[in-house]
C-alpha atoms as a PDB file:
ATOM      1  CA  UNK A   1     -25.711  -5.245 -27.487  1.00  0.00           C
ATOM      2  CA  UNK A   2     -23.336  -4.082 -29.811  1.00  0.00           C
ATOM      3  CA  UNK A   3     -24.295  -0.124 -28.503  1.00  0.00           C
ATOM      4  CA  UNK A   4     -23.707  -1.159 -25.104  1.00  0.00           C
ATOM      5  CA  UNK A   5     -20.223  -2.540 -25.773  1.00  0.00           C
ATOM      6  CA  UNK A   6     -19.612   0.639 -27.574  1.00  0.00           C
ATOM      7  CA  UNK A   7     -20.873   2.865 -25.001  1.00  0.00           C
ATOM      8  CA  UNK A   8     -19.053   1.081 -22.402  1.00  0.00           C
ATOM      9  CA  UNK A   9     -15.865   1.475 -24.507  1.00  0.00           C
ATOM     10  CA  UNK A  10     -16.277   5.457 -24.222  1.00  0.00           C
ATOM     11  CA  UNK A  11     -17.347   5.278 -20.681  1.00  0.00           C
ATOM     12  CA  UNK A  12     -13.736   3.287 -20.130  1.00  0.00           C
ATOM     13  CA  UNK A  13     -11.710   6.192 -22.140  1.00  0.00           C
ATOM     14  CA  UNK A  14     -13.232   9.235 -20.077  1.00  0.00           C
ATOM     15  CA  UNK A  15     -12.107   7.195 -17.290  1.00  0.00           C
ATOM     16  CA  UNK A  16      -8.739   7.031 -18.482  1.00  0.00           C
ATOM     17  CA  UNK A  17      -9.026  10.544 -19.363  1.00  0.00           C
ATOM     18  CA  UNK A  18      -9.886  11.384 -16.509  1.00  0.00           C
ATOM     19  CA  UNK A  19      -7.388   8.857 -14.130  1.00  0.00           C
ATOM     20  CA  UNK A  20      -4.837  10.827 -16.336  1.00  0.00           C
ATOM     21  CA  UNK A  21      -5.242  14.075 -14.544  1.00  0.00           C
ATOM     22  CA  UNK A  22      -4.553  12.561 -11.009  1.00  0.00           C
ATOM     23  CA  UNK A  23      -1.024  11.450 -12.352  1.00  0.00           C
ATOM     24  CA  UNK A  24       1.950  13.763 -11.221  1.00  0.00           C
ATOM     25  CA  UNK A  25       5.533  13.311 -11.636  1.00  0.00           C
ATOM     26  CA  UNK A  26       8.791  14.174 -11.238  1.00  0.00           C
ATOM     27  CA  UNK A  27      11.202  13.211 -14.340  1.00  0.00           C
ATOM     28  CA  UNK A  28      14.359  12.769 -12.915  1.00  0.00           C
ATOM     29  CA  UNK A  29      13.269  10.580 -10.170  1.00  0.00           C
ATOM     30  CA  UNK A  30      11.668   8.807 -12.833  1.00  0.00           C
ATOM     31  CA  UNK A  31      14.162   7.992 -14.863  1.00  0.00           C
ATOM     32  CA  UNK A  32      16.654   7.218 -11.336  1.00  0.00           C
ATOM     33  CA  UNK A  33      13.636   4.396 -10.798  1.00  0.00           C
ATOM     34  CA  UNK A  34      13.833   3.329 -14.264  1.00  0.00           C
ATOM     35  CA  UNK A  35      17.320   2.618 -14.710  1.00  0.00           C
ATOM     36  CA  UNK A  36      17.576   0.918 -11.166  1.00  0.00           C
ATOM     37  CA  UNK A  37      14.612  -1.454 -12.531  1.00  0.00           C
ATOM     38  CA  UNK A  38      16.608  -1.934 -15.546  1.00  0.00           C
ATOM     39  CA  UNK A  39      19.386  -2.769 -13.945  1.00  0.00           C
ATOM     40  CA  UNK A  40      17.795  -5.621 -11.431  1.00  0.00           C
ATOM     41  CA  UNK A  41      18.305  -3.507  -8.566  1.00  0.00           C
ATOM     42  CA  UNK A  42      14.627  -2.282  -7.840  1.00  0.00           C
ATOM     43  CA  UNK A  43      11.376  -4.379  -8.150  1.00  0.00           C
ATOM     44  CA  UNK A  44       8.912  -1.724  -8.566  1.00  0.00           C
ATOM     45  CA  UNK A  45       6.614  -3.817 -11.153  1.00  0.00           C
ATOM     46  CA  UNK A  46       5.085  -6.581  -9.046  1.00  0.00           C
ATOM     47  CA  UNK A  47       3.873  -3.067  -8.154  1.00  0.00           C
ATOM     48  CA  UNK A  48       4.943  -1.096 -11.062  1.00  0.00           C
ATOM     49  CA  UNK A  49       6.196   1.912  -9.143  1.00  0.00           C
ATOM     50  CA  UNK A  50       3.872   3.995  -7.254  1.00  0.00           C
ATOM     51  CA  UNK A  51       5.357   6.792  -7.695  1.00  0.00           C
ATOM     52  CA  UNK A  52       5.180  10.163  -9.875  1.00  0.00           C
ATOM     53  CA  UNK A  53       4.479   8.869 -13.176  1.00  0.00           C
ATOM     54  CA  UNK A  54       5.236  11.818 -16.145  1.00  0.00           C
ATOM     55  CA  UNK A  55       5.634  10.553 -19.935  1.00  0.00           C
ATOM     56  CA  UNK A  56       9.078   9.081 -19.958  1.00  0.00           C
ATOM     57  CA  UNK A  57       8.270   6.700 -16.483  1.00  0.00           C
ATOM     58  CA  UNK A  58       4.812   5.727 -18.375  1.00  0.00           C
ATOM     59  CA  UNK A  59       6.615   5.158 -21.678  1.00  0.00           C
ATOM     60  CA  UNK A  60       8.918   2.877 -19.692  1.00  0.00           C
ATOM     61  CA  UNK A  61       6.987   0.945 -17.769  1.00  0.00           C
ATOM     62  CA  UNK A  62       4.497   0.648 -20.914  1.00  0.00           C
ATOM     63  CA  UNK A  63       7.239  -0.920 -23.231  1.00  0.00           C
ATOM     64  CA  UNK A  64       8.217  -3.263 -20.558  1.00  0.00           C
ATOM     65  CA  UNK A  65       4.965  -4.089 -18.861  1.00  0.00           C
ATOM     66  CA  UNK A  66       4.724  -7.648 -21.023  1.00  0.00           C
ATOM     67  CA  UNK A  67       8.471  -8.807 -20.215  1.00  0.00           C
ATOM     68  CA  UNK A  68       8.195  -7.255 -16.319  1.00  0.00           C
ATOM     69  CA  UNK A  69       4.519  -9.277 -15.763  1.00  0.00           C
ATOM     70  CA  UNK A  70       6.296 -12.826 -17.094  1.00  0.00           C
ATOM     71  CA  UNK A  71       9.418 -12.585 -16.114  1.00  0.00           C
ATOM     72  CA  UNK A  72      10.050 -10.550 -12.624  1.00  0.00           C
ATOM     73  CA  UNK A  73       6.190 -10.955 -11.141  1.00  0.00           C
ATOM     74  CA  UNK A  74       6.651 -14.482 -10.671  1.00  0.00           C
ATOM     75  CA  UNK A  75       8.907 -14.660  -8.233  1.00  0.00           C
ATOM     76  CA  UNK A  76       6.900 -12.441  -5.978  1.00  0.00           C
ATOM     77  CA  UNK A  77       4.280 -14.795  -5.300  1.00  0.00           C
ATOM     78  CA  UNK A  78       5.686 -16.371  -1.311  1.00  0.00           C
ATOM     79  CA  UNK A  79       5.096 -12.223  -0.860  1.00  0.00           C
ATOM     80  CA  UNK A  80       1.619 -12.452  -1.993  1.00  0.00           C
ATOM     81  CA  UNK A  81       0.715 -15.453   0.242  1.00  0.00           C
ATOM     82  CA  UNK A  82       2.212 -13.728   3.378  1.00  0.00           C
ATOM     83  CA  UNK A  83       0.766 -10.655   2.924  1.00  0.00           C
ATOM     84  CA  UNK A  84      -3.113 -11.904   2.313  1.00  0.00           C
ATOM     85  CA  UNK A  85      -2.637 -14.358   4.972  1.00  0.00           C
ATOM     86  CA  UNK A  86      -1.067 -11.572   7.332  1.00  0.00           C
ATOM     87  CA  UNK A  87      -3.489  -8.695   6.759  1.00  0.00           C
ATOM     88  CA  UNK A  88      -6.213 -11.192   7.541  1.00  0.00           C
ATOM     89  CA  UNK A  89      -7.683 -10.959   4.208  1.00  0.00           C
ATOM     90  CA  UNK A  90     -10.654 -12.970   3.650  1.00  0.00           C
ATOM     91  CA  UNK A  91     -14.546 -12.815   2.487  1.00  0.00           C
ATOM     92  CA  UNK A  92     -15.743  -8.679   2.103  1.00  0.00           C
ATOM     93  CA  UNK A  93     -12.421  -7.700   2.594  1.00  0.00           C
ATOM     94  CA  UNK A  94     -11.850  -4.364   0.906  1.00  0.00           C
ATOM     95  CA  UNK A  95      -8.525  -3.941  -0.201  1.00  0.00           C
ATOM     96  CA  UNK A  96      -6.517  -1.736  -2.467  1.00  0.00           C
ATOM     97  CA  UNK A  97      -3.066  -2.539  -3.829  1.00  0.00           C
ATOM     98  CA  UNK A  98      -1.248   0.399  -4.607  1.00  0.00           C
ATOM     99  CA  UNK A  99       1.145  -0.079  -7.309  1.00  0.00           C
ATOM    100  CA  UNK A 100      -0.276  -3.293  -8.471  1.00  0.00           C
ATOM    101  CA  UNK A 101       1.292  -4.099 -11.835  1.00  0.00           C
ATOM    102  CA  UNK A 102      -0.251  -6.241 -13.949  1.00  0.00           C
ATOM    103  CA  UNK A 103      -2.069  -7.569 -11.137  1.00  0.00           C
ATOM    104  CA  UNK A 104      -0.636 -10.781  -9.433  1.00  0.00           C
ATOM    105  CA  UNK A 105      -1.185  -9.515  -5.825  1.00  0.00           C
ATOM    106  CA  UNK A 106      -4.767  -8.198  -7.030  1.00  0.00           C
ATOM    107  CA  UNK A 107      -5.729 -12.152  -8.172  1.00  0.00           C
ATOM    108  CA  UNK A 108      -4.643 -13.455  -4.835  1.00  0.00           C
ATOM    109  CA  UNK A 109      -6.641 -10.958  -2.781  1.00  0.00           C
ATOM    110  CA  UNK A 110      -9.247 -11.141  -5.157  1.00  0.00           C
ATOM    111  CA  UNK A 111      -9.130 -15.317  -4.819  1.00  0.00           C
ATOM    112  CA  UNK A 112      -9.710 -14.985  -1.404  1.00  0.00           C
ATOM    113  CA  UNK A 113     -12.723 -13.140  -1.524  1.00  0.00           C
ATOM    114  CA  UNK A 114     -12.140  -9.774  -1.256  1.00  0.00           C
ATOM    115  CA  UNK A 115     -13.455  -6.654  -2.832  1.00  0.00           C
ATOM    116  CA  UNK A 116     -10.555  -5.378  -4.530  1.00  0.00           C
ATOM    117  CA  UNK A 117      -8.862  -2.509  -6.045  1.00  0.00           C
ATOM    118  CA  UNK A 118      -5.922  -1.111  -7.478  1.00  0.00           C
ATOM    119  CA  UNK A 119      -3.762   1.949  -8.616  1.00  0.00           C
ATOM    120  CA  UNK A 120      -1.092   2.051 -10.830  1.00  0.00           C
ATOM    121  CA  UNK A 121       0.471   5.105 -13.216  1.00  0.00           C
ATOM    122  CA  UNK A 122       1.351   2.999 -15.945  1.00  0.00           C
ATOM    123  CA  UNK A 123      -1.950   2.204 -18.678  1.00  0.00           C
ATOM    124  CA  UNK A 124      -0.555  -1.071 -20.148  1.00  0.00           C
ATOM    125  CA  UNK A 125       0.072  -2.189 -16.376  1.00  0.00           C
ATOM    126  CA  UNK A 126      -3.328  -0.796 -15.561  1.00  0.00           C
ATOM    127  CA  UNK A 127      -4.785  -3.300 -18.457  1.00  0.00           C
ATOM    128  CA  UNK A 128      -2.769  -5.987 -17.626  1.00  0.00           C
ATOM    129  CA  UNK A 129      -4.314  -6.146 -13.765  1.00  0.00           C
ATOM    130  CA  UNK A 130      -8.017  -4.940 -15.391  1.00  0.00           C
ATOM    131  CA  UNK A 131      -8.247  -8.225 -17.540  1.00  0.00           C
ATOM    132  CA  UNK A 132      -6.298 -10.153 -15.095  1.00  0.00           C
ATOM    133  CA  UNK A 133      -9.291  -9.875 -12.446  1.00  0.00           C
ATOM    134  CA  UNK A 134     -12.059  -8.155 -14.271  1.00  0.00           C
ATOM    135  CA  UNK A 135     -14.010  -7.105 -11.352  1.00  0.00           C
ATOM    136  CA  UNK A 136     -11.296  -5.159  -9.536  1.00  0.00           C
ATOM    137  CA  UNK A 137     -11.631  -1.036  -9.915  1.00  0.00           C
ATOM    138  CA  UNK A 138      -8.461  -0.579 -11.404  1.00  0.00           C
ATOM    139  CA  UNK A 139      -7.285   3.139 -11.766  1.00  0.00           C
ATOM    140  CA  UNK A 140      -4.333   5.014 -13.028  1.00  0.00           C
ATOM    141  CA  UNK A 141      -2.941   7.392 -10.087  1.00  0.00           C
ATOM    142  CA  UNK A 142       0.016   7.598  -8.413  1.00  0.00           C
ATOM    143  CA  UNK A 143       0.996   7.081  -4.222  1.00  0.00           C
ATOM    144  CA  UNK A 144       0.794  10.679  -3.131  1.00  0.00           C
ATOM    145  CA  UNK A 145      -2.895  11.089  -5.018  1.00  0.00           C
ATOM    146  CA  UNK A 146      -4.923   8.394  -4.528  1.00  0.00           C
ATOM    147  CA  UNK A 147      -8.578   8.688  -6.594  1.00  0.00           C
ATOM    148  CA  UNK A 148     -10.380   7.219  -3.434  1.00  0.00           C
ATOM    149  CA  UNK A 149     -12.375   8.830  -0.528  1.00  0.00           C
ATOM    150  CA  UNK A 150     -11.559   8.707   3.102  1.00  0.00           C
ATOM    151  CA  UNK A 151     -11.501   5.332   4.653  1.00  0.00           C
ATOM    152  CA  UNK A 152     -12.528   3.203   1.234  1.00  0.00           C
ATOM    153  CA  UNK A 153     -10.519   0.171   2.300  1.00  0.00           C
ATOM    154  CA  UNK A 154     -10.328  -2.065   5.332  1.00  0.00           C
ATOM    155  CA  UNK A 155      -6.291  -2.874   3.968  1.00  0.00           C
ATOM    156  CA  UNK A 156      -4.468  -1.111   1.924  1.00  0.00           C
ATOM    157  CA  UNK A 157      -1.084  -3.178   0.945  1.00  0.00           C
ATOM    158  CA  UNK A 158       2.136  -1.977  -1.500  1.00  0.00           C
ATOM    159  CA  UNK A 159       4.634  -4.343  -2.447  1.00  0.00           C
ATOM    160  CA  UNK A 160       7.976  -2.624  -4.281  1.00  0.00           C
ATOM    161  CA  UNK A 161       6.119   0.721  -4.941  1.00  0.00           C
ATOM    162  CA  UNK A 162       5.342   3.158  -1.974  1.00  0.00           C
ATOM    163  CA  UNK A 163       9.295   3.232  -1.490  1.00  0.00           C
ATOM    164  CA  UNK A 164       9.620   4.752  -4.758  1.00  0.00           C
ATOM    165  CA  UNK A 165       7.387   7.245  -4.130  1.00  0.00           C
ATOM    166  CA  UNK A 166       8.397  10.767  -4.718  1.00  0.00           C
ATOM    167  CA  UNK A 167       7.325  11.592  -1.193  1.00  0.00           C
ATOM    168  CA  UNK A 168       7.345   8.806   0.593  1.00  0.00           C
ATOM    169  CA  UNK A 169       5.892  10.065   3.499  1.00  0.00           C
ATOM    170  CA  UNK A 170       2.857  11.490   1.925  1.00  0.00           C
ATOM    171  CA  UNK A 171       2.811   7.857  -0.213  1.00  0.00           C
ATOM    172  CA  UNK A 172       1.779   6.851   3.620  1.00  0.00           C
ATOM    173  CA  UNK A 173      -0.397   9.391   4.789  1.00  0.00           C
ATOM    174  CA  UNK A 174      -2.374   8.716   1.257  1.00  0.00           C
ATOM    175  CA  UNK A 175      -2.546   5.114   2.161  1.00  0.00           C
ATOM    176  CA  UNK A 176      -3.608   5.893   5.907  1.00  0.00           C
ATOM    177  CA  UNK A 177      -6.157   7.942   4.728  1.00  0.00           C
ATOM    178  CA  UNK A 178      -8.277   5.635   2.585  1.00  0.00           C
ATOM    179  CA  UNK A 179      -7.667   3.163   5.192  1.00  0.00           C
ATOM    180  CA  UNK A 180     -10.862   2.773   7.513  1.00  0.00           C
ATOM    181  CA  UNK A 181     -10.101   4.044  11.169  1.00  0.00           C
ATOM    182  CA  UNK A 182      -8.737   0.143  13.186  1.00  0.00           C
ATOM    183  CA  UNK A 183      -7.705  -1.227   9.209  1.00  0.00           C
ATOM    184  CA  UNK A 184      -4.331  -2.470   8.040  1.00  0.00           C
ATOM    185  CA  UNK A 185      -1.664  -0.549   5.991  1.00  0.00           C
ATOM    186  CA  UNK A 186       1.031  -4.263   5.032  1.00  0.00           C
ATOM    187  CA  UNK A 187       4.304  -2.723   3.108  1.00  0.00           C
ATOM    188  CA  UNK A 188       6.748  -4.859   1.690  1.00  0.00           C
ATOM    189  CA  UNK A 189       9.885  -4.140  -0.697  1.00  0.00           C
ATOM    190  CA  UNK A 190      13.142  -5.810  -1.451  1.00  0.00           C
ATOM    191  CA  UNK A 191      15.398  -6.288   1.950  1.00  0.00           C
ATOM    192  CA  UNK A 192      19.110  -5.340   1.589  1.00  0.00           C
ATOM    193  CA  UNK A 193      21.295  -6.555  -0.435  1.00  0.00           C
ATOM    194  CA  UNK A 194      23.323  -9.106   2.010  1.00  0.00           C
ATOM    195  CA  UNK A 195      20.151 -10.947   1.714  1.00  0.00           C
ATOM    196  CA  UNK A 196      19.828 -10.626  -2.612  1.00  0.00           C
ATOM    197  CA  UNK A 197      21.277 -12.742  -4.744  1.00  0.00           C
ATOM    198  CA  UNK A 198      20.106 -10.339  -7.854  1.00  0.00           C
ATOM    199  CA  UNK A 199      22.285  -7.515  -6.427  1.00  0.00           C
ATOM    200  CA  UNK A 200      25.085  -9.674  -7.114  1.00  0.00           C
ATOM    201  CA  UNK A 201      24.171  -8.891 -11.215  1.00  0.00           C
ATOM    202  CA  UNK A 202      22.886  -5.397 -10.463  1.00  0.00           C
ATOM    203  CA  UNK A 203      26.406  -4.576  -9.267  1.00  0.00           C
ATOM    204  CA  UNK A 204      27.933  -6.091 -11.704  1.00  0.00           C
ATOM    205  CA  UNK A 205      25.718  -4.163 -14.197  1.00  0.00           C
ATOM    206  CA  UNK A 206      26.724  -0.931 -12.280  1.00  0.00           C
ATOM    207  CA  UNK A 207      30.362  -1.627 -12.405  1.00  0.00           C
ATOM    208  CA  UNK A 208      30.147  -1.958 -16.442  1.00  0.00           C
ATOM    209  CA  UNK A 209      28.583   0.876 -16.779  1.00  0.00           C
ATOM    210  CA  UNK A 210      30.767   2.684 -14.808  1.00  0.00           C
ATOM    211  CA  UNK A 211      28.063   3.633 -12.144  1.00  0.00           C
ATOM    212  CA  UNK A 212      30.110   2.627  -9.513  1.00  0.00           C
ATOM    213  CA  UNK A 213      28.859  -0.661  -7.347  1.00  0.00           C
ATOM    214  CA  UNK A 214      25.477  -0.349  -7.754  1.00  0.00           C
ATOM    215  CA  UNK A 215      23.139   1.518  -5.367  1.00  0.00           C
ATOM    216  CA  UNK A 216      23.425   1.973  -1.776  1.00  0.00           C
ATOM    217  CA  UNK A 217      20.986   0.376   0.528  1.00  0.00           C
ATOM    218  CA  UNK A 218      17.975   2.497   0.820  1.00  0.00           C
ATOM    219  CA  UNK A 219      16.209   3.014   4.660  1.00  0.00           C
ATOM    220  CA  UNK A 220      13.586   1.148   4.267  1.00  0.00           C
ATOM    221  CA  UNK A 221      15.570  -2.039   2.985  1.00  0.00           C
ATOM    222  CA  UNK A 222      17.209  -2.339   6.374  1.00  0.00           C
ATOM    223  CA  UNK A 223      16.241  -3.686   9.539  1.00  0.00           C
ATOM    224  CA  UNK A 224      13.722  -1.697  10.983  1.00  0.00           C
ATOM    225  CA  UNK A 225      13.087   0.628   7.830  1.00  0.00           C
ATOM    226  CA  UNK A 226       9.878  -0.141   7.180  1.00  0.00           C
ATOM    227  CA  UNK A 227       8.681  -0.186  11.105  1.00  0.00           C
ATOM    228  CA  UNK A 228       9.928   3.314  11.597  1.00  0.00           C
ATOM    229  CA  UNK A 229       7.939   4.793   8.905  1.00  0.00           C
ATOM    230  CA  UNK A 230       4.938   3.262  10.441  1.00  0.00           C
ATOM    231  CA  UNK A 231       5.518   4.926  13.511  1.00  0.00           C
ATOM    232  CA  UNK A 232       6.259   7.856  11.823  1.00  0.00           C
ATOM    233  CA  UNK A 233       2.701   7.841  10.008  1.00  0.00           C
ATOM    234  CA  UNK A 234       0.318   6.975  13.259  1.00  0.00           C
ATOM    235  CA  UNK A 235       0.106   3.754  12.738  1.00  0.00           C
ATOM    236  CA  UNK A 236       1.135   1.222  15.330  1.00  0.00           C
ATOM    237  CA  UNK A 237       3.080  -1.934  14.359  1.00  0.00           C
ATOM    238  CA  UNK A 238       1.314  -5.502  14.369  1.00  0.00           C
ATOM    239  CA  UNK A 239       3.752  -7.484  12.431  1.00  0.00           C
ATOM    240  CA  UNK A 240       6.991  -7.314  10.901  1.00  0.00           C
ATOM    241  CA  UNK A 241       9.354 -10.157   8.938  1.00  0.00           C
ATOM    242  CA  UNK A 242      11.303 -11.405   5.997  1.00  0.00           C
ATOM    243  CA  UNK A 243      10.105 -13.330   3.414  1.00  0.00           C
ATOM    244  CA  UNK A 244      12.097 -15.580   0.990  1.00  0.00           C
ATOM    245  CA  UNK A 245      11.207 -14.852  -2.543  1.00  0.00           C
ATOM    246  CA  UNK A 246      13.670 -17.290  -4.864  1.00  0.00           C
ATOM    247  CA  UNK A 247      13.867 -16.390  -8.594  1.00  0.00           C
ATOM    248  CA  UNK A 248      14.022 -19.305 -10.383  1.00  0.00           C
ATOM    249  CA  UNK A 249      15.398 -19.245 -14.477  1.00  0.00           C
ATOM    250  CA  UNK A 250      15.161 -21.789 -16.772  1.00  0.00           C
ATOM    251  CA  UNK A 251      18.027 -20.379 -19.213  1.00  0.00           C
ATOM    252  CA  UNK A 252      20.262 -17.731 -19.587  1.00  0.00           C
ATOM    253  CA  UNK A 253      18.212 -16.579 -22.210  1.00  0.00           C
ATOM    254  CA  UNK A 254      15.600 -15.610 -20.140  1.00  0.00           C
ATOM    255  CA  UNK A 255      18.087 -14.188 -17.301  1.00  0.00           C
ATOM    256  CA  UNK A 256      19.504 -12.128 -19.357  1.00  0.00           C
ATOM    257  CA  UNK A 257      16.246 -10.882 -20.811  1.00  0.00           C
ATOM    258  CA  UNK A 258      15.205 -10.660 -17.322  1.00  0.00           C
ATOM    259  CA  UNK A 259      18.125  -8.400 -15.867  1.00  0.00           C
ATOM    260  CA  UNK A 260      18.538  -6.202 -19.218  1.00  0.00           C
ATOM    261  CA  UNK A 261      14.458  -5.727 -19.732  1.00  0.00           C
ATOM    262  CA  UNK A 262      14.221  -2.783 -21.210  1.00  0.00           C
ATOM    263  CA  UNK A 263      17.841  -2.409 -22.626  1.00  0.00           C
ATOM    264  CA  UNK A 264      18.572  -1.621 -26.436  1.00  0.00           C
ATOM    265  CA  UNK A 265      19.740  -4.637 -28.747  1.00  0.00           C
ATOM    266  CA  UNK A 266      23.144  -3.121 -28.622  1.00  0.00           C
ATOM    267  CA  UNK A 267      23.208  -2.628 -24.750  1.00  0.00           C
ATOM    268  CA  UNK A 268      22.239  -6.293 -24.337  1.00  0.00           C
ATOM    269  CA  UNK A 269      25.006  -7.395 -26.604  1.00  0.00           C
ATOM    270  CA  UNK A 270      27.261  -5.532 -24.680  1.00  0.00           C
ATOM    271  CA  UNK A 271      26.579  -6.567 -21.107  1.00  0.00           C
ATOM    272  CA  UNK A 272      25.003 -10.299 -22.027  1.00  0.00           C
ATOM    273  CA  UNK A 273      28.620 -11.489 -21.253  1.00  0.00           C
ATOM    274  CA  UNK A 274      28.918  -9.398 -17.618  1.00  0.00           C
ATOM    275  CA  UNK A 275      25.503 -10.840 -16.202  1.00  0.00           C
ATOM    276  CA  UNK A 276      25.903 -14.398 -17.135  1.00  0.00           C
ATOM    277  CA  UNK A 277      29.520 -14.076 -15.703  1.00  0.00           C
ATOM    278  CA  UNK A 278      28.299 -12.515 -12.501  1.00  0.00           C
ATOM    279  CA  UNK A 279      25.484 -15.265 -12.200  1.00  0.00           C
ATOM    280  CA  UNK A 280      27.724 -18.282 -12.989  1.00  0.00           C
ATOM    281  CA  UNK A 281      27.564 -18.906  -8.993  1.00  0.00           C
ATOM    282  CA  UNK A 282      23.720 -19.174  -9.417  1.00  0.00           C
ATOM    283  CA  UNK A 283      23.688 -21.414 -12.032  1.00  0.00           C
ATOM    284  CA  UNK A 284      21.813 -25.203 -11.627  1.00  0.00           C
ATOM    285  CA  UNK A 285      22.940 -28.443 -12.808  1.00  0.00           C
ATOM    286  CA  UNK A 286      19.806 -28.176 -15.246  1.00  0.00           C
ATOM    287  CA  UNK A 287      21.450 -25.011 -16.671  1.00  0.00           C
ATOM    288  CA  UNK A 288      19.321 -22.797 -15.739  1.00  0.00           C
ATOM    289  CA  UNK A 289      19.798 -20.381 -12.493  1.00  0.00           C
ATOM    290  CA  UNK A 290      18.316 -20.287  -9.084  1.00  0.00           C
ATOM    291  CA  UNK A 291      19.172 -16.786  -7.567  1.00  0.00           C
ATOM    292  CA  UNK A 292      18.088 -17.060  -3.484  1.00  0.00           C
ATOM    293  CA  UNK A 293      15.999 -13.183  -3.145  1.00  0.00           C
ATOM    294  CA  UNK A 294      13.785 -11.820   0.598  1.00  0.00           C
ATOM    295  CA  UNK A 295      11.605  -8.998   0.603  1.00  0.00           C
ATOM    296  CA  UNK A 296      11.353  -6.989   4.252  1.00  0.00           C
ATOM    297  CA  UNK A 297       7.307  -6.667   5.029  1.00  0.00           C
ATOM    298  CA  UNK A 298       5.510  -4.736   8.377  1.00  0.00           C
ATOM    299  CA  UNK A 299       2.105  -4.073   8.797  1.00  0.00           C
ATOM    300  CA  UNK A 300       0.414  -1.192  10.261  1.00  0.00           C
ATOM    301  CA  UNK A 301      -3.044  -0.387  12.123  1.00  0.00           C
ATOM    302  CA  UNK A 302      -4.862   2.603  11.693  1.00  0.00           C
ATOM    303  CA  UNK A 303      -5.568   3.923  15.147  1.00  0.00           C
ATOM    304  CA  UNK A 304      -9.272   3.379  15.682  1.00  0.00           C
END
């Protein structure tokens, strides 16, 4: 038994040797996604980022893959719900979850029955969602090269990830394409700011660092960003919403750990004092804070 565990160990690092050769990147963009994460503007990890995935985003994503999976992925969950129960997912479903972190939106598909998969470029995030449902095919990869044939999956979902995609577009056409011919494509990412709380503290963040007032709206945060790329890929429309997603803190501890994950010691000293000031409006009469979040979601169909 003991040979078989070790065998199965190397068969698991040629895997990853291989996976490793389907991840591209592009640095800059990288690093742009990074410090947007950092910041509290982007939620990429509930999906960790689908996108190009070179040594710095992998490094980054590796050292915060603990903090991001306890303390962001949480609050993702009314997405999760809405997204299984939208895209019909049930009993033999195949699904893949591109981006899929540590592998929250993986347990729920996976709790409803469903034959599941995922792809994510970050190995520690890749762990984190193979022990978190051990009998999903997990695979490092990013959106534009996915490491699965032609029509693999019946859905194919992405929650904060295929919008960081280096090419979006081909992000889409990747997901389209291992999507069988009448099957679901369900995207979902953070709506605009108006409706975020957290972009309160990401501005305020910004402002400190003298980047401005944080980051413009992207497209597909507005109203119909997300239908329009859709269109734009083949697919028609089915479904479209908004979906509350509250972040609830217990402390400002853990806030501030939250909105300065993956921040030096001395850059959390120095901006401690500008979140919790930004986030006094948020704060509960338990001391802890309750910042009100929605995600935008639409779902596709494949032409038959």
């Amino acid at each position: 038994m003991a040979d078989d565990r070790l065998h199965g160990a190397d068969a698991d690092d040629e895997r990853v040797r291989a996976d490793d050769e389907r991840v591209h990147a592009d640095a800059e963009r990288v690093r742009a996604d990074a410090e947007r994460v950092r910041a509290g503007d982007d939620h990429v990890a509930v999906g960790s980022g689908a996108g190009g995935a070179d040594d710095a985003h992998v490094e980054a994503w590796d050292a915060m893959a603990d903090g991001w999976t306890t303390l962001w992925a949480p609050m993702a969950a009314p997405a999760h719900a809405l997204l299984a129960d939208r895209a019909g997912v049930g009993p033999g479903t195949r699904a893949l979850d591109v981006g899929c972190g540590g592998g929250q939106l993986l347990a729920v598909l996976a709790a409803r029955g469903a034959t599941v998969a995922g792809v994510d470029p970050a190995p520690r995030m890749v762990a984190r969602a193979r022990a978190a449902v051990p009998g999903a095919d997990v695979r490092r990869g990013d959106a534009e090269h996915l490491p699965w044939p032609d029509a693999a999956f019946d859905v194919v979902v992405s929650l904060n990830a295929l919008d960081l995609a280096d090419d979006v577009p081909a992000a889409l056409a990747e997901a389209v394409r291992v999507t069988v011919p009448g099957g679901l494509v369900a995207l979902c990412g953070w709506a605009e700011a108006a409706r975020n709380d957290v972009a309160v503290l990401a501005s305020a963040v910004a402002r400190h660092a003298g980047d401005g007032d944080g980051l413009p709206d992207q497209e597909l945060r507005v109203p119909g960003g997300w239908e329009r790329l859709l269109v734009a890929g083949g697919l028609g429309v089915e479904a479209t919403g908004v979906v509350d997603v509250p972040w609830d803190l217990p402390d400002a501890d853990t806030l501030v750990r939250a909105l300065l994950l993956g921040a030096d010691d001395d850059e959390r000293d120095d901006t401690a004092p500008v979140v919790l000031a930004a986030a006094r409006p948020f704060r509960t009469a338990a001391g802890g804070y309750r910042l009100r979040n929605a995600f935008r979601w639409a779902i596709g169909r494949r032409p038959a």
